[in-house]
C-alpha atoms as a PDB file:
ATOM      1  CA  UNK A   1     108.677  87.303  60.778  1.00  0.00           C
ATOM      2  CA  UNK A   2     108.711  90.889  58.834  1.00  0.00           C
ATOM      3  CA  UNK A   3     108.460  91.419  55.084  1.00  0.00           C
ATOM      4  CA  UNK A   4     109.392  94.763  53.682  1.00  0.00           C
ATOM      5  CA  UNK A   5     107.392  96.050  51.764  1.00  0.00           C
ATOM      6  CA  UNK A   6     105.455  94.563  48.968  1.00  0.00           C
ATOM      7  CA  UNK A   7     101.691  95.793  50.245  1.00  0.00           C
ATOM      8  CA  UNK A   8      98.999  93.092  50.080  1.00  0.00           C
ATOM      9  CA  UNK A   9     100.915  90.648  48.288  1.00  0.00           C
ATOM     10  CA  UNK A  10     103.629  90.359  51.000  1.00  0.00           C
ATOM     11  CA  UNK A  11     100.682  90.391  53.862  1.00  0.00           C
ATOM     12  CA  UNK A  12      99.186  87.388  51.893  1.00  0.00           C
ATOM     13  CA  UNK A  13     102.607  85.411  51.801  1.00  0.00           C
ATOM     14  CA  UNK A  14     102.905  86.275  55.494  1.00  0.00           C
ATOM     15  CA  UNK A  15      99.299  85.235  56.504  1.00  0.00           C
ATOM     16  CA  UNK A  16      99.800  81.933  55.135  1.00  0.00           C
ATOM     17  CA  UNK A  17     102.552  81.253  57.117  1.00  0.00           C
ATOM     18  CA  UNK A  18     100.912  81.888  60.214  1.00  0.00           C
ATOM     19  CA  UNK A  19      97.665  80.798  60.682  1.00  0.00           C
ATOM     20  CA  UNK A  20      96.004  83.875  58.810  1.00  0.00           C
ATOM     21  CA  UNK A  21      97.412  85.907  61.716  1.00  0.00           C
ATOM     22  CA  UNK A  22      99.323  88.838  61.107  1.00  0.00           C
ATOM     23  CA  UNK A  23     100.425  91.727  63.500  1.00  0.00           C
ATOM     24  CA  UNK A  24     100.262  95.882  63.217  1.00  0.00           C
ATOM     25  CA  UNK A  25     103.998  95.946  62.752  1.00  0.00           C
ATOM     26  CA  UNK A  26     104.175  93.606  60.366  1.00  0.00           C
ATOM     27  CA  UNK A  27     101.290  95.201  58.204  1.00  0.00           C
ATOM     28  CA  UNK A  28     103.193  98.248  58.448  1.00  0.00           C
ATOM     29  CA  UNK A  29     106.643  96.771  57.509  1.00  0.00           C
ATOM     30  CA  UNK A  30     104.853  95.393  54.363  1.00  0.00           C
ATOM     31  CA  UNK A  31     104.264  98.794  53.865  1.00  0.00           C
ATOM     32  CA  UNK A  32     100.924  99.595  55.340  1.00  0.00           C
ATOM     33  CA  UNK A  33     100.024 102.688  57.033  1.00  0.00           C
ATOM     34  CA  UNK A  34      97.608 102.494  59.668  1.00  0.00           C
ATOM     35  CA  UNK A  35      95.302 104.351  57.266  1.00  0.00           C
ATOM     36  CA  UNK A  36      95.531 101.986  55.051  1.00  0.00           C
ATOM     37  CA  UNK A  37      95.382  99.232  57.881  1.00  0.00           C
ATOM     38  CA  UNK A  38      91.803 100.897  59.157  1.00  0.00           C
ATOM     39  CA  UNK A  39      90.504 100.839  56.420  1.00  0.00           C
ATOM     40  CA  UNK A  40      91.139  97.445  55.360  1.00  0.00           C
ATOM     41  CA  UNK A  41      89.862  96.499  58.709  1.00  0.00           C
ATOM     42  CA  UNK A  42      86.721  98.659  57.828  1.00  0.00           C
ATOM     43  CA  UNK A  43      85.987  96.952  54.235  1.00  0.00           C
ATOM     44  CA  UNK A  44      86.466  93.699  55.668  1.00  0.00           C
ATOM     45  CA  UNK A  45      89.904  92.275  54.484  1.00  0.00           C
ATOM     46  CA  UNK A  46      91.285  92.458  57.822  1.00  0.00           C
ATOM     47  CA  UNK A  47      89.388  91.235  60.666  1.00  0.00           C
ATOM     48  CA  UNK A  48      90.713  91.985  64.605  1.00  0.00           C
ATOM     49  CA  UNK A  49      91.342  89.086  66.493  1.00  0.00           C
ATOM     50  CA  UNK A  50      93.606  90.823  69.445  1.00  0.00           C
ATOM     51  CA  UNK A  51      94.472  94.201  69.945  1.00  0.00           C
ATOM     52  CA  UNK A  52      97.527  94.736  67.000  1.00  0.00           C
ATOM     53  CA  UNK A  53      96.793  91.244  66.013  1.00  0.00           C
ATOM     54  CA  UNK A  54      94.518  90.701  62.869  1.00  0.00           C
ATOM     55  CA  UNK A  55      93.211  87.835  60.706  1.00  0.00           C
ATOM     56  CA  UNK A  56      93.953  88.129  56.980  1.00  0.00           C
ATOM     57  CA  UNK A  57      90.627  87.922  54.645  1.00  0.00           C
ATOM     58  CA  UNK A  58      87.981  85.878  57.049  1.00  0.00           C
ATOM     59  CA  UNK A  59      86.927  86.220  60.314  1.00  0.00           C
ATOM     60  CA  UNK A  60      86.738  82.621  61.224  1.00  0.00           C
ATOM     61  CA  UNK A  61      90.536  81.662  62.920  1.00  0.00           C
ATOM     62  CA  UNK A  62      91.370  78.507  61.291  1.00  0.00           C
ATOM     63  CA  UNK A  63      93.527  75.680  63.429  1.00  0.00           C
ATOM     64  CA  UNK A  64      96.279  77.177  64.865  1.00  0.00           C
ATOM     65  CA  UNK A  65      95.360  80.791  64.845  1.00  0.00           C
ATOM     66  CA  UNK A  66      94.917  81.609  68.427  1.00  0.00           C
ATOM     67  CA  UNK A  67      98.442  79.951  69.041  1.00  0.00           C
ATOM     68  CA  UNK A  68     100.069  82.129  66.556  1.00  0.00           C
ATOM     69  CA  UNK A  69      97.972  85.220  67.683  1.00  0.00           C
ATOM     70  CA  UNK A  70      99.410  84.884  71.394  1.00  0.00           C
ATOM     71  CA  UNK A  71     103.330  84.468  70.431  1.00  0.00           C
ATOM     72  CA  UNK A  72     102.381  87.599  68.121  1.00  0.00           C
ATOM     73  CA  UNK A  73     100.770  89.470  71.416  1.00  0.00           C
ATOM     74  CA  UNK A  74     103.199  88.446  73.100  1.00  0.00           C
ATOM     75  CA  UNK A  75     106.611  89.647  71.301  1.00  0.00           C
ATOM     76  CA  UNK A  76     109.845  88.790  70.046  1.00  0.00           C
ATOM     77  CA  UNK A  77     111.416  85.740  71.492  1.00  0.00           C
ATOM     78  CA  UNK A  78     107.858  84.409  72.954  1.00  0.00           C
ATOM     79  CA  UNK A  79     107.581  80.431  73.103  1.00  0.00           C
ATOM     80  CA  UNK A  80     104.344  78.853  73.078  1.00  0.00           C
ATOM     81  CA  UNK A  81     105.159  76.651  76.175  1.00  0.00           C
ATOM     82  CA  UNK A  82     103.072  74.605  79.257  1.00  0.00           C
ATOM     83  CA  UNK A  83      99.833  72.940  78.325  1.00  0.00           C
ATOM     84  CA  UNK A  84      99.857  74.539  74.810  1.00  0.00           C
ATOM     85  CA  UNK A  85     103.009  73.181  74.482  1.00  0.00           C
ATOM     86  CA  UNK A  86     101.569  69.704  75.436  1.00  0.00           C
ATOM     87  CA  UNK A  87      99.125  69.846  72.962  1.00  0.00           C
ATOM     88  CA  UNK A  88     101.051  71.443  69.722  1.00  0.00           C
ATOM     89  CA  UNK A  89     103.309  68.568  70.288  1.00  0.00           C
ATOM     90  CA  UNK A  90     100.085  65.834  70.659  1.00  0.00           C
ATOM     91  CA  UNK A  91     101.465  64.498  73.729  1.00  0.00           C
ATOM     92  CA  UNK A  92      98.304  65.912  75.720  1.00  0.00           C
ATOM     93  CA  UNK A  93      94.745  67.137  74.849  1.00  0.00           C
ATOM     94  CA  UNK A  94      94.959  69.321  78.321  1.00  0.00           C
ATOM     95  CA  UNK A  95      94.852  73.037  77.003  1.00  0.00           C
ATOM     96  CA  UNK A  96      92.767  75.606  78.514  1.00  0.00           C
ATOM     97  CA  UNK A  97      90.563  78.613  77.094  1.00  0.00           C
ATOM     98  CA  UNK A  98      94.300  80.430  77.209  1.00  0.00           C
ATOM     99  CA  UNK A  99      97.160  80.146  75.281  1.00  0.00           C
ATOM    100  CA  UNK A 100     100.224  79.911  77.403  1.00  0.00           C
ATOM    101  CA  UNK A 101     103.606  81.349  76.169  1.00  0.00           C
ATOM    102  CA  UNK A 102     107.002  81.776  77.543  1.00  0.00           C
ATOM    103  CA  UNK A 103     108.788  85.301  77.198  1.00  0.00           C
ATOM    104  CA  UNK A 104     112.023  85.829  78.390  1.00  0.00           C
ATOM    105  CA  UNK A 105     112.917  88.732  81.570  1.00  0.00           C
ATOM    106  CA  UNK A 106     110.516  91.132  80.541  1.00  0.00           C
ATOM    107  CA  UNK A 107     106.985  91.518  81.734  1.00  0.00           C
ATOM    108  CA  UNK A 108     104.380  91.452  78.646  1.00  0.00           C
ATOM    109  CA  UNK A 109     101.670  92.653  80.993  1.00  0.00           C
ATOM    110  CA  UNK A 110      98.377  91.043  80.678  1.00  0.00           C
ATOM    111  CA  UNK A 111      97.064  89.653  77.369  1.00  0.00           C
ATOM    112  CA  UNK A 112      93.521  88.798  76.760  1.00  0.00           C
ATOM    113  CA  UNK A 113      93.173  84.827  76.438  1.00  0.00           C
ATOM    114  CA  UNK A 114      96.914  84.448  76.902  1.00  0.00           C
ATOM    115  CA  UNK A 115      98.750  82.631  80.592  1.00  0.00           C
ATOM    116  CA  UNK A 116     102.013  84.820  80.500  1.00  0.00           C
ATOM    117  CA  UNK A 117     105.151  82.903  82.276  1.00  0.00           C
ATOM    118  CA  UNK A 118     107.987  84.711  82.250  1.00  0.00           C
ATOM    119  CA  UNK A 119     111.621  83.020  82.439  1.00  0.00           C
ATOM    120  CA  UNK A 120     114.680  84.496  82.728  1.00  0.00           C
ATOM    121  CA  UNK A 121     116.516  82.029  79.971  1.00  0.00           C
ATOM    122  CA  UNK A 122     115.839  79.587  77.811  1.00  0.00           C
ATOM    123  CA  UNK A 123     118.617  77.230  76.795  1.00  0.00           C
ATOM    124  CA  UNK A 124     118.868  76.769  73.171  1.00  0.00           C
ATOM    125  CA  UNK A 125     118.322  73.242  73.539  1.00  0.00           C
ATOM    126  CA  UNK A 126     114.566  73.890  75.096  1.00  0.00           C
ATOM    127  CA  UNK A 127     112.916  75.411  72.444  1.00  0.00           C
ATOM    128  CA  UNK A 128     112.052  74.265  69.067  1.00  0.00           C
ATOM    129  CA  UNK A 129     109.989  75.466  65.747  1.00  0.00           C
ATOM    130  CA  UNK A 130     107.067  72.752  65.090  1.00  0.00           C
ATOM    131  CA  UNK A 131     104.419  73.755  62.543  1.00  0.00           C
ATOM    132  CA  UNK A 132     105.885  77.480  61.966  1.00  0.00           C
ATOM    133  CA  UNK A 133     105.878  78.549  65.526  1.00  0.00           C
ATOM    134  CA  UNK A 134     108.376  78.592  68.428  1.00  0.00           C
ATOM    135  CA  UNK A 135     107.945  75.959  71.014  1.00  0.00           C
ATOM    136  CA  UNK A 136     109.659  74.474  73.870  1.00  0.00           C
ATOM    137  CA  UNK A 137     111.332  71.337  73.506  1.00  0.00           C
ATOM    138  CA  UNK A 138     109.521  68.211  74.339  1.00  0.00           C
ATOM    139  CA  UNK A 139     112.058  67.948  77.397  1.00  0.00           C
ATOM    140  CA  UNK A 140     111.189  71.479  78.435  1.00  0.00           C
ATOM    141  CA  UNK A 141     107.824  71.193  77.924  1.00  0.00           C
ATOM    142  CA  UNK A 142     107.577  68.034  80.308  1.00  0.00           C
ATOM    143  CA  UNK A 143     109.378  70.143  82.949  1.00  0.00           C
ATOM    144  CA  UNK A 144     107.382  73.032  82.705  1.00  0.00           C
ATOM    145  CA  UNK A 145     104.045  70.677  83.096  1.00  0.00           C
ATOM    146  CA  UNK A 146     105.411  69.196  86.198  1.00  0.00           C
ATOM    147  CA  UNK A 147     104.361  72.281  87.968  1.00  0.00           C
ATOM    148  CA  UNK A 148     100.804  72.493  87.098  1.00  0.00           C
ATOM    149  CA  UNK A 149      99.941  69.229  85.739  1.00  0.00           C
ATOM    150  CA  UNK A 150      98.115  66.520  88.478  1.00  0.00           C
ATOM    151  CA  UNK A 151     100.043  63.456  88.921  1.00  0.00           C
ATOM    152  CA  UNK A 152      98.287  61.307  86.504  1.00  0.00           C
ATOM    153  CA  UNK A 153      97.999  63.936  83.942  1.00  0.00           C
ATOM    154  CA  UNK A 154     101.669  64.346  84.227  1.00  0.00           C
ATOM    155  CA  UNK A 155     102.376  61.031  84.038  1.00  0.00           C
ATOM    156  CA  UNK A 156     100.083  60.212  81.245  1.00  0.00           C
ATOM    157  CA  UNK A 157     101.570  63.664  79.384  1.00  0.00           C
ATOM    158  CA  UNK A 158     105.438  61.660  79.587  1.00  0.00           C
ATOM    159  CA  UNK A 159     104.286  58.474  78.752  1.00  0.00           C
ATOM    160  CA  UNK A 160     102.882  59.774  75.251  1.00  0.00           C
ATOM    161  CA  UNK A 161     105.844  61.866  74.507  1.00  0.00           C
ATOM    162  CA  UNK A 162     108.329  58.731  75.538  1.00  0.00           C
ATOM    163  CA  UNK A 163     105.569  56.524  73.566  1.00  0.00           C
ATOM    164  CA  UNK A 164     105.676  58.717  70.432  1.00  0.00           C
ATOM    165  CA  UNK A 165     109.042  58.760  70.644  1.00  0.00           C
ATOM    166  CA  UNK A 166     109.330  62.836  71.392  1.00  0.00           C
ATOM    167  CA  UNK A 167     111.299  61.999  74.103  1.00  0.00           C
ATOM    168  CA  UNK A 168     113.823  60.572  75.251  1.00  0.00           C
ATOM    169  CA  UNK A 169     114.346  59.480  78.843  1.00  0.00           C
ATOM    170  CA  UNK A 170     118.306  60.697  78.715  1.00  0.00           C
ATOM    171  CA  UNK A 171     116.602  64.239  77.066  1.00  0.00           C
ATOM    172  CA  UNK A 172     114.467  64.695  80.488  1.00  0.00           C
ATOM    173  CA  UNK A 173     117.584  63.831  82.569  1.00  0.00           C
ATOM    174  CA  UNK A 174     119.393  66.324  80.882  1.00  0.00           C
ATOM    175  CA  UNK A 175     116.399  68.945  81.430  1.00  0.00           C
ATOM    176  CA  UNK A 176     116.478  67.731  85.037  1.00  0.00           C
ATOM    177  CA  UNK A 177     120.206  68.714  84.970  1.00  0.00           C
ATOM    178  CA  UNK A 178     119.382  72.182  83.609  1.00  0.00           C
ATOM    179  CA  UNK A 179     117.051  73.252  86.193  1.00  0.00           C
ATOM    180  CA  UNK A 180     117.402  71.065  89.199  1.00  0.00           C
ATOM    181  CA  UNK A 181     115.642  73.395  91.073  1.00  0.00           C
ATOM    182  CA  UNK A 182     112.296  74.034  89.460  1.00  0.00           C
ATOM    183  CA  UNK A 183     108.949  73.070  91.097  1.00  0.00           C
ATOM    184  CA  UNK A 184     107.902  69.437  90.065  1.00  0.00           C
ATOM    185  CA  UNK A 185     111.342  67.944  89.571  1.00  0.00           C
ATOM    186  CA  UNK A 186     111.271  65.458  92.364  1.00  0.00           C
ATOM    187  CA  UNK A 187     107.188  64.053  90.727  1.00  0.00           C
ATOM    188  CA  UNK A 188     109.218  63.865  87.591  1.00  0.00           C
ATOM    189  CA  UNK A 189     112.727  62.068  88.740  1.00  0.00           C
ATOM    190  CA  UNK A 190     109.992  59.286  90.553  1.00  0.00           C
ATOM    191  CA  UNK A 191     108.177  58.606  87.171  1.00  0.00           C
ATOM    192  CA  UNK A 192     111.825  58.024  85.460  1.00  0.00           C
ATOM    193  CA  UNK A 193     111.709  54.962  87.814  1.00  0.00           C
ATOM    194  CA  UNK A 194     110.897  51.614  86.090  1.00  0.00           C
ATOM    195  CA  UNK A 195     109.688  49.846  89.121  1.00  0.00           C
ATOM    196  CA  UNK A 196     106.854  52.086  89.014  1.00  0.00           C
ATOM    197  CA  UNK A 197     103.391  51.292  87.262  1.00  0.00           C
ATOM    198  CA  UNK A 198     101.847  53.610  84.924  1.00  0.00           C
ATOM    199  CA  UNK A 199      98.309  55.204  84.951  1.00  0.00           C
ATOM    200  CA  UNK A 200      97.333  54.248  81.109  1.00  0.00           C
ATOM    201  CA  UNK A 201      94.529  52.559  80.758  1.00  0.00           C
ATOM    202  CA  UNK A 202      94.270  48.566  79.996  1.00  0.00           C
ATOM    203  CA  UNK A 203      93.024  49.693  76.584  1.00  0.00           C
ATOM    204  CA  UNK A 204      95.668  52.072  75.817  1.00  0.00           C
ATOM    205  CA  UNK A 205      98.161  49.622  77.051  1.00  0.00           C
ATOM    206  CA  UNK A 206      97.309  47.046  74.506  1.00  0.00           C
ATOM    207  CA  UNK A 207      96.839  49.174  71.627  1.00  0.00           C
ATOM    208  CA  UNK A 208     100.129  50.305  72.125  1.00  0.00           C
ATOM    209  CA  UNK A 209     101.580  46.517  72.739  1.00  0.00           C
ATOM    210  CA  UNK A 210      99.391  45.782  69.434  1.00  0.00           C
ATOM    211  CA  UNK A 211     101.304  48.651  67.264  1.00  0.00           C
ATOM    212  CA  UNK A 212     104.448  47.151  68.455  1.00  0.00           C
ATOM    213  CA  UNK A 213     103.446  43.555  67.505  1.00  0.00           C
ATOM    214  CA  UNK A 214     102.694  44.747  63.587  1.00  0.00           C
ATOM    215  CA  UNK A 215     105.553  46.961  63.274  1.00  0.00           C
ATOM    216  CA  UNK A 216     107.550  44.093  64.335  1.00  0.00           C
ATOM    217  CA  UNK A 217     105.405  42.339  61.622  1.00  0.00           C
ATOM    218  CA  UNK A 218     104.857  39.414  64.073  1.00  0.00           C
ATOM    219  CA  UNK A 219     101.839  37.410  64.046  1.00  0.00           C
ATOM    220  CA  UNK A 220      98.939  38.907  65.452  1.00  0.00           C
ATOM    221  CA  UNK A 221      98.256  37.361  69.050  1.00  0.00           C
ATOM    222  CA  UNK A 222      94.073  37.162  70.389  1.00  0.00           C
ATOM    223  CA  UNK A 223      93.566  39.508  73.124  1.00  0.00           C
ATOM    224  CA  UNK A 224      92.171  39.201  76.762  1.00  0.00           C
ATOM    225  CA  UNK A 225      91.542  35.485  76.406  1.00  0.00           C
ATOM    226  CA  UNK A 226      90.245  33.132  79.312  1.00  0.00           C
ATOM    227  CA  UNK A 227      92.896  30.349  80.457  1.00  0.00           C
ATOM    228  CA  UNK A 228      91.460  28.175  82.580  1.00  0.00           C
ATOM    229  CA  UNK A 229      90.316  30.600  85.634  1.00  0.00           C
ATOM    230  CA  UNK A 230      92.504  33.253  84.806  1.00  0.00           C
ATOM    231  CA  UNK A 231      92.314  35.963  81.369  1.00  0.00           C
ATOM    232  CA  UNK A 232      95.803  36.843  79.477  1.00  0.00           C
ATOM    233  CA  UNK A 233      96.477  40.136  77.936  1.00  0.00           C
ATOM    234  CA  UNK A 234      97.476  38.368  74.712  1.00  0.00           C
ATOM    235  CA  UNK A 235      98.064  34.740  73.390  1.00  0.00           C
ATOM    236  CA  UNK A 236      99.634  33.100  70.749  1.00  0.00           C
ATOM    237  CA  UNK A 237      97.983  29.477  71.226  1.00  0.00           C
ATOM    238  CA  UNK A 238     100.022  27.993  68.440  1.00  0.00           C
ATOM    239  CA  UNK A 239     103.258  28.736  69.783  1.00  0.00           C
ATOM    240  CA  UNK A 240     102.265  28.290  73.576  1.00  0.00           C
ATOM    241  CA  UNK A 241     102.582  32.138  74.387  1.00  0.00           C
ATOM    242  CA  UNK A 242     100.908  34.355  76.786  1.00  0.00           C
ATOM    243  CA  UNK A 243     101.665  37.954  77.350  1.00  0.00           C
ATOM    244  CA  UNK A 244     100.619  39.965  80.443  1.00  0.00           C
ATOM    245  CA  UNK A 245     101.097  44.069  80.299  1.00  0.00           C
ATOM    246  CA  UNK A 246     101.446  44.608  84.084  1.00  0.00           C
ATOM    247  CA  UNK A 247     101.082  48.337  84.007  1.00  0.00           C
ATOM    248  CA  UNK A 248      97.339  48.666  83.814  1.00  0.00           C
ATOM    249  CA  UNK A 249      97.124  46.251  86.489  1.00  0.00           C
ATOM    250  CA  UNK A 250     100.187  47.485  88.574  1.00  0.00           C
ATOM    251  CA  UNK A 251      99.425  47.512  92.825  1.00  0.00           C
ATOM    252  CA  UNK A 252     102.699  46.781  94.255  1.00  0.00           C
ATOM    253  CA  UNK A 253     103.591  45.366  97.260  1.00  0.00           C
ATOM    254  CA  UNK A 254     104.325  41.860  98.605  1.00  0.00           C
ATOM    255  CA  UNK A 255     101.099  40.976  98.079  1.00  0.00           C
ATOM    256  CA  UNK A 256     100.618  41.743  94.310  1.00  0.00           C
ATOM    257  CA  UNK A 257     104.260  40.161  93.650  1.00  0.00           C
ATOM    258  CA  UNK A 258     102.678  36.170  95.408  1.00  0.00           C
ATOM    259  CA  UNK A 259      99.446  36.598  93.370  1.00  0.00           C
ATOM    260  CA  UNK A 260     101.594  37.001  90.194  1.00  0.00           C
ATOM    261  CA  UNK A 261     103.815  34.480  90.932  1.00  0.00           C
ATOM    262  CA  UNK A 262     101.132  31.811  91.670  1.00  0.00           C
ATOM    263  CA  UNK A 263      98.995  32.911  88.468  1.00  0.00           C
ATOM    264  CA  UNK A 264     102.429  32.618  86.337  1.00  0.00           C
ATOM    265  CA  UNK A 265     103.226  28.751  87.614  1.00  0.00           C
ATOM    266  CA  UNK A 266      99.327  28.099  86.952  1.00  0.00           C
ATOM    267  CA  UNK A 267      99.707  29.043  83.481  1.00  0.00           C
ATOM    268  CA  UNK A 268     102.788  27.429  83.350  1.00  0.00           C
ATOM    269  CA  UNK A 269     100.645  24.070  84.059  1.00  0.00           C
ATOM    270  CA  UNK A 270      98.202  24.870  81.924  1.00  0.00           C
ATOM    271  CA  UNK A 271     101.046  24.670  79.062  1.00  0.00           C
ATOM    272  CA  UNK A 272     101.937  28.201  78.354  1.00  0.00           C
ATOM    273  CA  UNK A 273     104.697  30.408  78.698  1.00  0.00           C
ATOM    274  CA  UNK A 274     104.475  33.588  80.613  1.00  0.00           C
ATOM    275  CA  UNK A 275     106.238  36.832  79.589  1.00  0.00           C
ATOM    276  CA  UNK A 276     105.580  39.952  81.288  1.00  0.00           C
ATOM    277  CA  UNK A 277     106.053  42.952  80.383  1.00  0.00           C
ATOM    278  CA  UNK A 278     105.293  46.906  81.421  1.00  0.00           C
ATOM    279  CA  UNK A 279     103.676  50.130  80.231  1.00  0.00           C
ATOM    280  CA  UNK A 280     107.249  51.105  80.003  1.00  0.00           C
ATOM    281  CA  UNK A 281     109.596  48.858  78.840  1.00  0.00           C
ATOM    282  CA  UNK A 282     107.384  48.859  75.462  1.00  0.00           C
ATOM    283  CA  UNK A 283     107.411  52.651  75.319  1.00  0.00           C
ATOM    284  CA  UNK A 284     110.715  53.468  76.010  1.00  0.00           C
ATOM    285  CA  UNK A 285     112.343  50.220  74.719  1.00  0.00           C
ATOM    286  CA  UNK A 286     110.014  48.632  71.860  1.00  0.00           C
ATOM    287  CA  UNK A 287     112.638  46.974  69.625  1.00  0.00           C
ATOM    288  CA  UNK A 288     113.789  44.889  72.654  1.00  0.00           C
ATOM    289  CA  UNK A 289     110.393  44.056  73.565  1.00  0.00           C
ATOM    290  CA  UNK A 290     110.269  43.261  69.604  1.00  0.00           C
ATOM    291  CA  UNK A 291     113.350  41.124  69.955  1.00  0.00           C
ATOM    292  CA  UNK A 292     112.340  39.336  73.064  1.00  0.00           C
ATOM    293  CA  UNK A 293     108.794  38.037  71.687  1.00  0.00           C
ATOM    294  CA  UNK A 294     110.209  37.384  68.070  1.00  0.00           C
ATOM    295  CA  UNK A 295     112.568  34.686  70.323  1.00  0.00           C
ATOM    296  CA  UNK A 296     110.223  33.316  72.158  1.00  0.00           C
ATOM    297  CA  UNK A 297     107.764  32.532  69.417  1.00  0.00           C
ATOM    298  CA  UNK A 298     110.279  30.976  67.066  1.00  0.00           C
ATOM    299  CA  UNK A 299     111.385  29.042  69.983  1.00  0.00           C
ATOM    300  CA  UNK A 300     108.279  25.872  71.329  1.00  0.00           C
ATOM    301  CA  UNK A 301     107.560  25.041  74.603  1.00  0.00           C
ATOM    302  CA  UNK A 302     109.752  22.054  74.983  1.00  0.00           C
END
């Protein structure tokens, strides 16, 4: 973003749009000469953070700052993409001491604090603006941490996005589409698969199940409670309900399926009906999930 001229005024009104950040070309399209830029920097007002990149009346970088600073370093049309990406959208905490950015064909060189990746396109559809900068598109961004994510960090990264509803599963099959051949695509086409489990945790699981339940404004079920010789995720004992979230729990295999079967009919003498339900299906489809238990509890055990 430039502002012509104006002086100080117009680099306030551009600091506060980014982060306190401003670049040497933009202090000199507000009408700064590098004089005047020196000695500003010498009396305090401006405060180097990069080379050419400055912050605007302190010298502590406030939230956000660094980000800004490295699509500044980094040129026109640079993308704050990868990890960073992950975590300006809150679907992972899994940044690094860099920033990482996407520029397009040409080589920015190396940039202190800053993980270059150079692309030679990026579709409009991939990149976004979120909080004043330029990011890539939740889709994109997914893609892009398929090649130097681990698989659980991956998977955990696509469950929040689906989960927060960033994503959409047809979005990521569309990104697939795009760029069938990039490295990671065949981790991410298995996670799209429902018969899979998912790596959250049995606490995540059922805080998410819980935030489902009371946006559905459903009664509020007890959690983890002992039937007999077996524990249920959740139970409505009025109603004669029991919910198990298989993902946490999820082994596969012939085995696993017999052990759930025989611990579903035991419950099933014990009173109670048994729905079961996945890490998925109340991520990617919670108003069904909604539905489905809303039925079940106006509906007694017979």
């Amino acid at each position: 973003m430039v502002v012509a001229g104006a002086g100080d005024p117009a680099v306030a009104w551009l600091a506060a749009r980014q982060y306190g950040v401003v670049s040497s070309a933009q202090l000199q399209a507000c009408g700064l000469s590098r004089s005047a830029i020196r000695h500003r920097h010498r009396n305090g007002r401006l405060h180097g953070l990069r080379r050419g990149i400055y912050l605007v009346g302190h010298r502590a970088a406030p939230p956000g700052a660094r980000q800004a600073a490295a699509v500044l370093l980094c040129g026109p049309n640079a993308t704050l993409s990868h990890r960073s990406a992950a975590a300006w959208w809150g679907m992972s905490d899994s940044e690094r001491d860099h920033v990482d950015v996407t520029v397009i064909h040409r080589n920015a060189g190396p940039k202190p604090g800053v993980r270059v990746h150079r692309a030679t396109d990026l579709h409009p559809q991939e990149t976004r603006t979120r909080y004043g900068l330029p990011v890539t598109s939740p889709a994109r961004t997914v893609l892009d941490l398929a090649a130097v994510l681990d698989g659980r960090s991956l998977e955990r990264a696509l469950d929040e996005a689906i989960a927060s509803r960033l994503l959409r599963e047809r979005d990521l099959v569309r990104a697939l589409e795009r760029r069938p051949g990039r490295p990671g695509t065949a981790r991410l086409r298995a996670l799209l698969d429902d018969t899979r489990g998912t790596t959250r945790t049995r606490a995540e699981s059922e805080e998410r199940f819980l935030a489902l339940v009371r946006r559905a404004e459903l009664p509020t079920p007890e959690l983890n409670v002992n039937v007999g010789r077996y524990e249920v995720d959740a139970l409505w004992r009025e109603q004669g309900l029991a919910v198990e979230i298989d993902g946490h729990r999820f082994h596969g295999g012939h085995g696993a399926f017999e052990s759930d079967r025989m611990r579903d009919a035991d419950l099933d003498d014990a009173g109670l009906r048994i729905r079961r339900l996945t890490w998925r299906r109340i991520t990617r489809h919670p108003e069904a999930v909604a539905a489905t238990l809303a039925r079940a509890l106006a509906t007694r055990r017979q």
